[in-house]
C-alpha atoms as a PDB file:
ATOM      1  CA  UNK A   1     -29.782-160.633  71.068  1.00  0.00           C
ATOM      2  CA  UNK A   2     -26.344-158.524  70.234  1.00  0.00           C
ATOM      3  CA  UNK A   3     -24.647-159.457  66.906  1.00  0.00           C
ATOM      4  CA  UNK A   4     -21.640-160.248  68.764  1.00  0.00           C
ATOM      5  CA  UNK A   5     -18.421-162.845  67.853  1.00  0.00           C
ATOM      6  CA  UNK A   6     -19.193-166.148  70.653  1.00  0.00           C
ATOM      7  CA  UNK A   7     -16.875-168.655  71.182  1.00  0.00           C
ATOM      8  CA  UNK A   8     -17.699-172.161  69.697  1.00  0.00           C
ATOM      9  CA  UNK A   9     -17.455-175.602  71.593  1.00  0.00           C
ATOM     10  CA  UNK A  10     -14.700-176.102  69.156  1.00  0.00           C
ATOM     11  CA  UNK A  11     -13.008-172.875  70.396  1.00  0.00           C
ATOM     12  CA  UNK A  12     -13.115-174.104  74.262  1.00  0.00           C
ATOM     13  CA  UNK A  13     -11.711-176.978  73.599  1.00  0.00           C
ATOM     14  CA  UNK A  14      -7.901-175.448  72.949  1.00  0.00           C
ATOM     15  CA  UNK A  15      -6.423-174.488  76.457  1.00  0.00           C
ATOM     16  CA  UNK A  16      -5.418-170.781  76.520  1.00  0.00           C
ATOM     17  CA  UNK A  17      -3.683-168.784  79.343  1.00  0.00           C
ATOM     18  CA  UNK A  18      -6.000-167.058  81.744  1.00  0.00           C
ATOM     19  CA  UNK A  19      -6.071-163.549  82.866  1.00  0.00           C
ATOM     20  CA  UNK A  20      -7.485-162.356  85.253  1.00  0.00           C
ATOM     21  CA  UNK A  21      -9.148-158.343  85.711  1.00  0.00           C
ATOM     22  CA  UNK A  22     -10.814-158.870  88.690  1.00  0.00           C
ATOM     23  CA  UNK A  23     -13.335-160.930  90.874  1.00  0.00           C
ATOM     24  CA  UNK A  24     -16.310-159.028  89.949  1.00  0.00           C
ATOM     25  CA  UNK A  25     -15.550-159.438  85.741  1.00  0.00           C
ATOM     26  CA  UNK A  26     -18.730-159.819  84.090  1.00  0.00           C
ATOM     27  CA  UNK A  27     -19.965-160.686  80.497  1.00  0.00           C
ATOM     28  CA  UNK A  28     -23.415-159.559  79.981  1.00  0.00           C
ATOM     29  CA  UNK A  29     -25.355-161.680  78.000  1.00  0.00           C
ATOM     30  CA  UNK A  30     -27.337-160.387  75.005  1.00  0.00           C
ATOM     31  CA  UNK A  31     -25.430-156.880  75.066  1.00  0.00           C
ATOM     32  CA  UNK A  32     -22.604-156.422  72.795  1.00  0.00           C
ATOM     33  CA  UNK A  33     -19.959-153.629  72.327  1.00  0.00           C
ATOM     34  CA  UNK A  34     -17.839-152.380  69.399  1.00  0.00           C
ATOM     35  CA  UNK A  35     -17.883-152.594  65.604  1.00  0.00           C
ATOM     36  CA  UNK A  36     -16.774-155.080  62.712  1.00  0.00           C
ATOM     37  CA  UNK A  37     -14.317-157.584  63.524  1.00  0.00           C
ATOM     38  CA  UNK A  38     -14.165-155.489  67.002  1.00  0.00           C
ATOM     39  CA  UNK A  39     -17.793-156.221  68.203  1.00  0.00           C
ATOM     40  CA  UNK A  40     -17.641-158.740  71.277  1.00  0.00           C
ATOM     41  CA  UNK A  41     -19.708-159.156  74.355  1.00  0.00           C
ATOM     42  CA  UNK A  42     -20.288-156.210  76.284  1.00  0.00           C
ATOM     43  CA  UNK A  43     -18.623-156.743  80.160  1.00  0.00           C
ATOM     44  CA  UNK A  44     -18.595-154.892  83.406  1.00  0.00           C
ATOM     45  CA  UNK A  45     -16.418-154.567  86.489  1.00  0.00           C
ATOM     46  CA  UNK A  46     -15.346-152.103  89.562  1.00  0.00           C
ATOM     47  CA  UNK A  47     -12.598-150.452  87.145  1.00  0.00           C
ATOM     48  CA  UNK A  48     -10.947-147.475  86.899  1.00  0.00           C
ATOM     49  CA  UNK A  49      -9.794-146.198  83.332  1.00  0.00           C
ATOM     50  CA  UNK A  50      -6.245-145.945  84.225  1.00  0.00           C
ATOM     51  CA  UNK A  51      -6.637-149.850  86.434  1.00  0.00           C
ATOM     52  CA  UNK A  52      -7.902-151.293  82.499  1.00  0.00           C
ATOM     53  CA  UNK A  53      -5.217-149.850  80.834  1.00  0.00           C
ATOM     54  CA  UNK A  54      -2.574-150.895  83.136  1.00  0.00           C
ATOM     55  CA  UNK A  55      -4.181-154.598  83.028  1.00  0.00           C
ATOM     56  CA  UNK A  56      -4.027-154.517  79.177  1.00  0.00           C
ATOM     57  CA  UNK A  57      -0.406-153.686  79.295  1.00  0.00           C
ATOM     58  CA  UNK A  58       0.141-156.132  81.211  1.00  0.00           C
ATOM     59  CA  UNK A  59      -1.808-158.926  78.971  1.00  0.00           C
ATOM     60  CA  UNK A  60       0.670-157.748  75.952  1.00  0.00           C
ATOM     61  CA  UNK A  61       3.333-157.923  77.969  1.00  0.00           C
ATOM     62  CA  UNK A  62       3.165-161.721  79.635  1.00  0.00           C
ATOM     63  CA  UNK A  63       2.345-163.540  76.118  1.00  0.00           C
ATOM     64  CA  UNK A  64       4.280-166.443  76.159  1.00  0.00           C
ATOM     65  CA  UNK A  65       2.832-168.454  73.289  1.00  0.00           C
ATOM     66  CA  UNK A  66       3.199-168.303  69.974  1.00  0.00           C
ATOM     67  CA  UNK A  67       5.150-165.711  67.770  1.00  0.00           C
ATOM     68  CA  UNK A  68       6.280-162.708  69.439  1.00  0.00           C
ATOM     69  CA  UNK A  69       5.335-160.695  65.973  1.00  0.00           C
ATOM     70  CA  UNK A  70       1.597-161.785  65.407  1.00  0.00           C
ATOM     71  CA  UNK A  71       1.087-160.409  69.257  1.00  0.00           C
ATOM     72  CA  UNK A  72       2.225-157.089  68.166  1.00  0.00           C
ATOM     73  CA  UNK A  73       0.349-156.759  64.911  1.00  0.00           C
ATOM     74  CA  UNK A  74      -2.626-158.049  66.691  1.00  0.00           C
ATOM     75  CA  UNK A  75      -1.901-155.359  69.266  1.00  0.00           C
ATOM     76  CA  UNK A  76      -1.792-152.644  66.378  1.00  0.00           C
ATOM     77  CA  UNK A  77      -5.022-154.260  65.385  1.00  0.00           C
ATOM     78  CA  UNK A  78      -6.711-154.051  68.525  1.00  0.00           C
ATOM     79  CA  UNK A  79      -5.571-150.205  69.088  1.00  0.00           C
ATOM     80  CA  UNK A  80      -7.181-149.437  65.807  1.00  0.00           C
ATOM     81  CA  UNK A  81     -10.566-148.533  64.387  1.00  0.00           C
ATOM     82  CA  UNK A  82     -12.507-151.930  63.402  1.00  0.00           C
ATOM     83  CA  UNK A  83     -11.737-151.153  59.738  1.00  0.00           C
ATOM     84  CA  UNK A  84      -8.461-150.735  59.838  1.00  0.00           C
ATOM     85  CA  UNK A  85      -8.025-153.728  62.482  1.00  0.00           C
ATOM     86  CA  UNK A  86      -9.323-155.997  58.980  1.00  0.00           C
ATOM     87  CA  UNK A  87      -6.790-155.085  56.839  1.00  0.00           C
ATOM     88  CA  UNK A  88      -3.702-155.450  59.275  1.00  0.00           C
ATOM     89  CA  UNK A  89      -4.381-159.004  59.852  1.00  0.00           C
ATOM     90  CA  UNK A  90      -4.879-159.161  56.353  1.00  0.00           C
ATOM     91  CA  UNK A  91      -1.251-157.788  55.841  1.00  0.00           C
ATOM     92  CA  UNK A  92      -0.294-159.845  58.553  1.00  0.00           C
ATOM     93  CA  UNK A  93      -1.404-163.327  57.238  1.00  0.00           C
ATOM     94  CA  UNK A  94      -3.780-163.639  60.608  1.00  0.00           C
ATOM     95  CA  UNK A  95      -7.222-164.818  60.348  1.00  0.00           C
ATOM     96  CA  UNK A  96     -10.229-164.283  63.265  1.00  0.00           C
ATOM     97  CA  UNK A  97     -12.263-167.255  63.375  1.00  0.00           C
ATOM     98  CA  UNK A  98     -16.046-166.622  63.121  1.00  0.00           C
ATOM     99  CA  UNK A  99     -15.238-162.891  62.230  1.00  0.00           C
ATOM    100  CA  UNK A 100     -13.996-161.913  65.029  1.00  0.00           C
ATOM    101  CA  UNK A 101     -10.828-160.763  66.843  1.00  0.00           C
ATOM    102  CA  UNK A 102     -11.214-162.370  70.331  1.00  0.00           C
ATOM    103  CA  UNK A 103      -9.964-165.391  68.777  1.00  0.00           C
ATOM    104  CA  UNK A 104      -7.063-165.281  66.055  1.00  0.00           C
ATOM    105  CA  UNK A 105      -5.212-167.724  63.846  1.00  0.00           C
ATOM    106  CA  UNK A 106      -1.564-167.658  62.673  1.00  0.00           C
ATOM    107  CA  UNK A 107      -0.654-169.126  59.177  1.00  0.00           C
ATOM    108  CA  UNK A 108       1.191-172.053  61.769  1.00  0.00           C
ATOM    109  CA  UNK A 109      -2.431-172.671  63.319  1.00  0.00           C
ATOM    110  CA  UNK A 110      -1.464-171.117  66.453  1.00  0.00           C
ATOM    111  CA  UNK A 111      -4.209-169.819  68.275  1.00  0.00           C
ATOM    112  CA  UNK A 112      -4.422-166.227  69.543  1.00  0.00           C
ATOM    113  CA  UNK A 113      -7.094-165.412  72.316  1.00  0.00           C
ATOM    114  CA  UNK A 114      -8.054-161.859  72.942  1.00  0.00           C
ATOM    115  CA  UNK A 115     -10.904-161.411  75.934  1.00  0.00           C
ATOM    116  CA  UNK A 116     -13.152-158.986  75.510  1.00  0.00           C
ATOM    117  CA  UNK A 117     -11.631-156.282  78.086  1.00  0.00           C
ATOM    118  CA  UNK A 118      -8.409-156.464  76.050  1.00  0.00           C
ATOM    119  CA  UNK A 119     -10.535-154.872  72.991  1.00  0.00           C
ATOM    120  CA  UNK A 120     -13.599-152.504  73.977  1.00  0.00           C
ATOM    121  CA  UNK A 121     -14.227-150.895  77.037  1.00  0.00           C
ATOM    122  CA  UNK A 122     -17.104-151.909  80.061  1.00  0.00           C
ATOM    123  CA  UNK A 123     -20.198-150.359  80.178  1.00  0.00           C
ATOM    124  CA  UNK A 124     -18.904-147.637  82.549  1.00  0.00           C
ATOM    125  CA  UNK A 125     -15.826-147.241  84.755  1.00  0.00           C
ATOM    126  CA  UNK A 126     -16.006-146.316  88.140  1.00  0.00           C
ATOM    127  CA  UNK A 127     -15.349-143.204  89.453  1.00  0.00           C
ATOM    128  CA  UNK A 128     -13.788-142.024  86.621  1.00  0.00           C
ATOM    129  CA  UNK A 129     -12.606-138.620  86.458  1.00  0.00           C
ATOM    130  CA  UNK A 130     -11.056-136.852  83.925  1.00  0.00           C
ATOM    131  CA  UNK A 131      -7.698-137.042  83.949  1.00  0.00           C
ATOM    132  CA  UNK A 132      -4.859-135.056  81.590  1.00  0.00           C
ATOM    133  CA  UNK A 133      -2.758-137.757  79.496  1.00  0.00           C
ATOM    134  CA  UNK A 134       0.807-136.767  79.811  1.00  0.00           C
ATOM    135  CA  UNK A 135       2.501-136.858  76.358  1.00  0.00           C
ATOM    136  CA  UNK A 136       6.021-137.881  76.063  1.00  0.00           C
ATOM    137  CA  UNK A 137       9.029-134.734  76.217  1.00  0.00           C
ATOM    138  CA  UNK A 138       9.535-134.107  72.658  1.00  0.00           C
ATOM    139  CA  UNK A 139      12.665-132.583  71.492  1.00  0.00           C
ATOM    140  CA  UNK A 140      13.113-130.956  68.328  1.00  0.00           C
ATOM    141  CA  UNK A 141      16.039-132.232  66.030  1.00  0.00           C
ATOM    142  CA  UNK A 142      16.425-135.526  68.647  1.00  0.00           C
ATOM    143  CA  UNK A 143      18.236-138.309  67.084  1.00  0.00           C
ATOM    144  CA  UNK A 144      15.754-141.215  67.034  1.00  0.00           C
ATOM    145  CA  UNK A 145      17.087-145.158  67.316  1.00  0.00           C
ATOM    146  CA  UNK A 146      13.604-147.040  66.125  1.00  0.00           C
ATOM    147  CA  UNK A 147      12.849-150.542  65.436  1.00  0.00           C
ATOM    148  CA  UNK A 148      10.964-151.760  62.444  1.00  0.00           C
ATOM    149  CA  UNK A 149       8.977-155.221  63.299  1.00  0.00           C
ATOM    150  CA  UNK A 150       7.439-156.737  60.534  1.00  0.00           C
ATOM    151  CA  UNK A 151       5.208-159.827  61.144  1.00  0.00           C
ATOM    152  CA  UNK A 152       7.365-162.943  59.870  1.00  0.00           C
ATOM    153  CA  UNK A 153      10.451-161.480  59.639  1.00  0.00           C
ATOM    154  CA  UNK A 154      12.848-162.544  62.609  1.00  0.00           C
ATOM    155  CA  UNK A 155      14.547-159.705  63.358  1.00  0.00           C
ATOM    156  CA  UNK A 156      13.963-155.999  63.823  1.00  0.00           C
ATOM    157  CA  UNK A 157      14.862-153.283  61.612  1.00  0.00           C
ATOM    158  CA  UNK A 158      17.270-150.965  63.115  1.00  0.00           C
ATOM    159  CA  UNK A 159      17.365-147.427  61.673  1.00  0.00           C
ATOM    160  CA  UNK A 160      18.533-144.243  63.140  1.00  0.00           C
ATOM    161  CA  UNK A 161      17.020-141.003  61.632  1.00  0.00           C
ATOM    162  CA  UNK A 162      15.613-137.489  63.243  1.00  0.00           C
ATOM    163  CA  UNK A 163      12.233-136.459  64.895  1.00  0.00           C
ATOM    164  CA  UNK A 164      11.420-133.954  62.717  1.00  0.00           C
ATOM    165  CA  UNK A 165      12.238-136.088  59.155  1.00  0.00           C
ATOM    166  CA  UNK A 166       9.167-136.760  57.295  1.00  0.00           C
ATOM    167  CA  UNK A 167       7.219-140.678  57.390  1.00  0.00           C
ATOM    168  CA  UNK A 168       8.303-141.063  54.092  1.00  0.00           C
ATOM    169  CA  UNK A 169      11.885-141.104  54.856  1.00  0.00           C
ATOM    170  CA  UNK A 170      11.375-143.404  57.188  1.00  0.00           C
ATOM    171  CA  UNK A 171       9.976-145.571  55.019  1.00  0.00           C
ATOM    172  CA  UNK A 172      13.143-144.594  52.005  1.00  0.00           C
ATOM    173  CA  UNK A 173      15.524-145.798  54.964  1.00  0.00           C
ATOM    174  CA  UNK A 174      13.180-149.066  55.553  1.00  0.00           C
ATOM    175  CA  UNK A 175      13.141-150.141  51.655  1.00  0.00           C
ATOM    176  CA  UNK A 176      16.633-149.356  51.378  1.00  0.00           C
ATOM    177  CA  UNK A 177      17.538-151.709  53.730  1.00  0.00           C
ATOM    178  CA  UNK A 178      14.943-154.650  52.554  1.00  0.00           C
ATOM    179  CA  UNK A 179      15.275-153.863  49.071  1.00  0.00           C
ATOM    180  CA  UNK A 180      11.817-153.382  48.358  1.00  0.00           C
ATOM    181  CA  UNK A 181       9.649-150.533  47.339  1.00  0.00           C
ATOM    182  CA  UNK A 182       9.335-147.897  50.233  1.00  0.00           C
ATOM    183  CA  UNK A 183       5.270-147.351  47.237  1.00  0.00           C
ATOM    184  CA  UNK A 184       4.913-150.933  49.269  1.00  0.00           C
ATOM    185  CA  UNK A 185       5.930-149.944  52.858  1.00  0.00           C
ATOM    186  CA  UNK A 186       3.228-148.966  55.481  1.00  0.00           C
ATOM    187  CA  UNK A 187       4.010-147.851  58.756  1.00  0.00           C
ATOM    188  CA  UNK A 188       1.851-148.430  62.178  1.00  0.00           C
ATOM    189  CA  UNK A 189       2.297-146.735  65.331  1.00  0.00           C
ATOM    190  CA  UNK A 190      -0.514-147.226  68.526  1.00  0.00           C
ATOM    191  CA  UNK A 191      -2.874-148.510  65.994  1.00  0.00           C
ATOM    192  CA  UNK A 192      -2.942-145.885  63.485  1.00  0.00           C
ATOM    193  CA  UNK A 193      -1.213-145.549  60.295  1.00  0.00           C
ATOM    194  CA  UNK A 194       1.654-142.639  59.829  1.00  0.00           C
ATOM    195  CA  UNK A 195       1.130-140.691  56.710  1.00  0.00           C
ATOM    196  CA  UNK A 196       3.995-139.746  54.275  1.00  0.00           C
ATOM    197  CA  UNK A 197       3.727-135.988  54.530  1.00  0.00           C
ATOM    198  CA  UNK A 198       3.831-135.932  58.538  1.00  0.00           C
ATOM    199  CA  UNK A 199       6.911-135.922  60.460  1.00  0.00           C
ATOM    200  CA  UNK A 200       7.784-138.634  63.265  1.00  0.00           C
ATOM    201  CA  UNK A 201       7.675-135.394  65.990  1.00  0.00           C
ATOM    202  CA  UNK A 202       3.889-135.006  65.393  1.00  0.00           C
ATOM    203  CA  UNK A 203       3.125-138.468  65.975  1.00  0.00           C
ATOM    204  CA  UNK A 204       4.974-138.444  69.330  1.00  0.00           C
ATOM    205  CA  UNK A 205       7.855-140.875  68.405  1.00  0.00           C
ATOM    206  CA  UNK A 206      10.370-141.000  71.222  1.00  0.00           C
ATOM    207  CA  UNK A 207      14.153-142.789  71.023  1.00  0.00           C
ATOM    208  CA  UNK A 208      13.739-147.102  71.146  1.00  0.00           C
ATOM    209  CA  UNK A 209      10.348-147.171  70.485  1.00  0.00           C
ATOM    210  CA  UNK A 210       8.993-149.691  68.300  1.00  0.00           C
ATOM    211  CA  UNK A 211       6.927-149.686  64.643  1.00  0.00           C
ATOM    212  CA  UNK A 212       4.898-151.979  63.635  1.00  0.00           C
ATOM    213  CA  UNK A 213       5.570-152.457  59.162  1.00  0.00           C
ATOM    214  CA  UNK A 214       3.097-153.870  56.962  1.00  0.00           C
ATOM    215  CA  UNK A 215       3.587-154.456  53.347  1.00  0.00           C
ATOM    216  CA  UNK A 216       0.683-153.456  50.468  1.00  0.00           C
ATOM    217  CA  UNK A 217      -1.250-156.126  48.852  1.00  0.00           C
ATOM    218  CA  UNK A 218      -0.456-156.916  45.616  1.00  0.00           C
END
């Protein structure tokens, strides 16, 4: 049998919002996919690469329930490696009952559920081909408009600042503005952390996109 997160009697008991992938979804028993916090039961389904990643935009995008910033730093968690999916619902004050990220807790008790399609992949897609990912236009020297969501805080963090400026001013701008320590300020984009020394071109940051902020532990 896999070593895989299952949900508890307990867990069925709290009505969730359905999705639905398709007809032919299937979880196969006693196979499991992923690592850490990230391992869940391994699934199947006539799907298409581009078909699962439209579907999981769409899950993001109709959560109604609970708080608008724990689905976004669960997001960031879900797009990450499993290790790094620990510590930001660590930062985020989110817990994953059993272990495991399929089903989440907010410090209110709300209850997040994540199916397993939303976090790994099926066994295989069909007819798959390899397809080139189109990266956004990037233009040197762009002014950038970004927002700064931090879980718990109500509102965004405006800041205006150029592609080609270094993470770490971002973060200057950020503490600036919170009066805090930018030493305490980590910044998220797509799952993956943006290092001080990079600039904001390399990761691909276009005008009005979003970041996800975390704070250090102390």
């Amino acid at each position: 049998m896999g070593n895989f997160c299952a949900r508890s009697d307990a867990d069925d008991s709290v009505t969730r919002p359905k999705f639905n992938i398709g007809k032919d979804y299937r979880e196969i028993e006693g196979q499991a996919s992923g690592e850490g916090i990230k391992k869940t039961i391994a699934w199947k389904a006539s799907i298409t690469r581009p078909q699962l990643n439209s579907k999981r935009e769409e899950f993001w995008r109709t959560r109604t329930t609970g708080r608008r910033s724990t689905w976004l730093a669960i997001k960031s968690a879900v797009e990450a490696d499993h290790a790094t999916a620990a510590v930001l619902l660590q930062m985020a004050g989110i817990t994953c009952r059993d272990g495991c990220i399929t089903v989440c807790e907010d410090a209110n008790g709300n209850i997040y559920d994540i199916p397993p399609f939303i976090i790994n992949d099926p066994v295989a897609f069909v007819n798959e081909k390899k397809h080139r990912v189109n990266r956004p236009t990037i233009v040197e020297h762009e002014l950038l408009k970004l927002k700064l969501r931090r879980p718990g805080k109500a509102q965004d963090v405006e800041i205006e600042i150029e592609s080609q400026n270094l993470v770490s001013l971002l973060k200057e701008e950020y503490s600036k503005k919170e009066g805090i320590p930018a030493a305490d300020v980590r910044v998220f984009f797509g799952g993956k952390e943006l290092k001080d020394e990079n600039t904001l071109l390399s990761y691909y940051i276009t005008n009005d996109m979003v970041l996800m902020v975390f704070l250090k532990q102390s």
